[in-house]
C-alpha atoms as a PDB file:
ATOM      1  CA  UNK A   1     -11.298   7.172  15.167  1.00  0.00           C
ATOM      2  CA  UNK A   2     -11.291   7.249  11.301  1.00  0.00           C
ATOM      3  CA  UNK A   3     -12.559  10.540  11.095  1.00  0.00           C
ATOM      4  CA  UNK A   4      -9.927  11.663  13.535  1.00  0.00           C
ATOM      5  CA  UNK A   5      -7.478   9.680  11.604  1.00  0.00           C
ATOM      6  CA  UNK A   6      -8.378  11.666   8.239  1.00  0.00           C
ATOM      7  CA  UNK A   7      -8.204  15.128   9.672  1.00  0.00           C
ATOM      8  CA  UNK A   8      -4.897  14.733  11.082  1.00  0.00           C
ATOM      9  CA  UNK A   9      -3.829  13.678   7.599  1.00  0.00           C
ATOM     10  CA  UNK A  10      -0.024  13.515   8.142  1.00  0.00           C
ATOM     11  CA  UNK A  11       0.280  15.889  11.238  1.00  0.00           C
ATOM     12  CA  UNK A  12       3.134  13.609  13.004  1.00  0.00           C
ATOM     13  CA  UNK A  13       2.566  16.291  17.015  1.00  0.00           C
ATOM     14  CA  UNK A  14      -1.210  15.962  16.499  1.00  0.00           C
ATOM     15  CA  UNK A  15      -1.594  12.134  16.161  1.00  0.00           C
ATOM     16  CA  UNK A  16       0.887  11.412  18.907  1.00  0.00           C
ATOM     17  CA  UNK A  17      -1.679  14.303  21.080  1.00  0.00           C
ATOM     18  CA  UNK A  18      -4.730  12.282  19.582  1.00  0.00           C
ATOM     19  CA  UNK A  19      -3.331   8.903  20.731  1.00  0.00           C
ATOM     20  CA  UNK A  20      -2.312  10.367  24.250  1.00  0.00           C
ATOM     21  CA  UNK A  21      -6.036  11.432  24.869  1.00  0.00           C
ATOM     22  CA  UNK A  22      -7.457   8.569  23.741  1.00  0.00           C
ATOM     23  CA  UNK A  23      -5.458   5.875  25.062  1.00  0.00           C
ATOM     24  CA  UNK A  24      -3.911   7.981  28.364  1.00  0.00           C
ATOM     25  CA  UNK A  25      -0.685   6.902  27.415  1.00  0.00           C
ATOM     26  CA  UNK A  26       2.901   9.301  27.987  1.00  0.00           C
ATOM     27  CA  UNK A  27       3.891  11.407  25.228  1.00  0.00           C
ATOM     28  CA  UNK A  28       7.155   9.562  24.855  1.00  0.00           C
ATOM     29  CA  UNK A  29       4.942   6.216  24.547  1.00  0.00           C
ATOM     30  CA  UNK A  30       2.780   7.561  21.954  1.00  0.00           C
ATOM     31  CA  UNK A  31       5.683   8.793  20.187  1.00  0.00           C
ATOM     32  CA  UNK A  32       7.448   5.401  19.864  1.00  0.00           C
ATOM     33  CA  UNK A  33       4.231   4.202  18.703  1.00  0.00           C
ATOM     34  CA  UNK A  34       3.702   6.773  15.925  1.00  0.00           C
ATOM     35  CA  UNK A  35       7.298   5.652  14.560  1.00  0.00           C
ATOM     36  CA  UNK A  36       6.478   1.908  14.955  1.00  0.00           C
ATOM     37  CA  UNK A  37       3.690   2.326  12.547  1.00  0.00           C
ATOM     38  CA  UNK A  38       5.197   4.459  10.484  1.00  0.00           C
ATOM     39  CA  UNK A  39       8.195   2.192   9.683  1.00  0.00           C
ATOM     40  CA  UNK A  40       5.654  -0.404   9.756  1.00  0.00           C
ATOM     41  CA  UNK A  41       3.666   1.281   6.795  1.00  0.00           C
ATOM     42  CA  UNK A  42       7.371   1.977   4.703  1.00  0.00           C
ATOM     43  CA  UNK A  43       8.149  -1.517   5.151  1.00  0.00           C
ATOM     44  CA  UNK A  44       4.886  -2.447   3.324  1.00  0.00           C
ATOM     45  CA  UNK A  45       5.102   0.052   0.709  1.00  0.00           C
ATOM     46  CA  UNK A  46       8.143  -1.378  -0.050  1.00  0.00           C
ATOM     47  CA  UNK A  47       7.529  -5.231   0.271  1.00  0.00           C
ATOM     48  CA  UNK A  48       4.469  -3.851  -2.216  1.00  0.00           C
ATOM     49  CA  UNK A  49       6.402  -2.507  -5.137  1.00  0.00           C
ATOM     50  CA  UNK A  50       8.794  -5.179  -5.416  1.00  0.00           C
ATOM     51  CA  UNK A  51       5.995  -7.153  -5.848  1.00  0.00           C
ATOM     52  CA  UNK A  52       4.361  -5.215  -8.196  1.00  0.00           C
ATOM     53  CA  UNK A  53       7.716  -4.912 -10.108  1.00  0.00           C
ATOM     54  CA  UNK A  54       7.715  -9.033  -9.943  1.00  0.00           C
ATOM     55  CA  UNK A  55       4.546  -9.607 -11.543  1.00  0.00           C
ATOM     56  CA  UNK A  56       3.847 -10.520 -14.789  1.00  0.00           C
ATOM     57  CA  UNK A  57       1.652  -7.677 -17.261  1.00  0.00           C
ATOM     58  CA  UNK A  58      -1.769  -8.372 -17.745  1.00  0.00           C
ATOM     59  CA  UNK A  59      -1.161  -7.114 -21.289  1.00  0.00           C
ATOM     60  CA  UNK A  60       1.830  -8.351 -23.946  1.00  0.00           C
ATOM     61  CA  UNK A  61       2.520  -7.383 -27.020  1.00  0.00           C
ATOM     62  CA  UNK A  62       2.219 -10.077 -29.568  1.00  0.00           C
ATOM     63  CA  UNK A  63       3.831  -9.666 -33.437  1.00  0.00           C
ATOM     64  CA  UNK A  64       1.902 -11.104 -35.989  1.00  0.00           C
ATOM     65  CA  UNK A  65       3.895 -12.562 -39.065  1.00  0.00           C
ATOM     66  CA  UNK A  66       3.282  -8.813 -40.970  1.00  0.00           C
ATOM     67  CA  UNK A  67       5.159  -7.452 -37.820  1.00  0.00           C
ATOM     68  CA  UNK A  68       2.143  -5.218 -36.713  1.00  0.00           C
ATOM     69  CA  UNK A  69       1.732  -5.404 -32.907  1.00  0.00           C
ATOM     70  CA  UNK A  70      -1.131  -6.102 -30.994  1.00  0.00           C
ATOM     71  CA  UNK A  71      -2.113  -5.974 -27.201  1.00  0.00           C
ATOM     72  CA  UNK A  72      -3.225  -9.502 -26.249  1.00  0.00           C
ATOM     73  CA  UNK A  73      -4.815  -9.897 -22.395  1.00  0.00           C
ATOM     74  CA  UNK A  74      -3.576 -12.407 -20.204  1.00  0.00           C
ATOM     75  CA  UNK A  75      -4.818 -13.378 -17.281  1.00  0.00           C
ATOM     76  CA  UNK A  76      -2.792 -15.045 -14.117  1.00  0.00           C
ATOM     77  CA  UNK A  77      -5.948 -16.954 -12.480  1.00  0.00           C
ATOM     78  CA  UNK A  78      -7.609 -19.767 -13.903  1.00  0.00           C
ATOM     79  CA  UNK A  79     -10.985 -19.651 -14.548  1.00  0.00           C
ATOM     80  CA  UNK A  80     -13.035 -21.962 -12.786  1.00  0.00           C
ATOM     81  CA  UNK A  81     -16.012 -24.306 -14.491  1.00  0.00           C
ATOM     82  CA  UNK A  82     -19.693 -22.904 -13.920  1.00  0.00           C
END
């Protein structure tokens, strides 16, 4: 199914066809599916970037005292003891 998946690659008609054959299921059905997943997949994308947007840089700019910058990593998860 993944290579199916792959060479449909966007084609709304030809997924809906692919699931019908498949799964023997109407048109219509297959359609509503389609859109459930697709609104579905938006939701995520956009439940992802606000997240993205809400999460702190791994790298900040620190000033030293002669006011030259310099990229300083941070890291969000604590290291644990070997």
């Amino acid at each position: 199914m993944n290579d199916e998946l792959a060479a449909i690659a966007g084609k709304h008609e030809e997924l809906v066809g692919k699931l019908q054959e498949k799964y023997g299921i109407a048109k219509e059905e297959a359609k509503r599916q389609v859109d459930e997943f697709k609104k579905s997949i938006d939701h995520l994308k956009k439940s992802n970037a606000k997240l993205m947007r809400s999460q702190k840089p791994l790298i900040k700019k620190k000033k030293k005292p002669n006011g030259i910058s310099v990229k300083v990593k941070t890291s969000s998860r604590s290291r644990q003891p070997s």
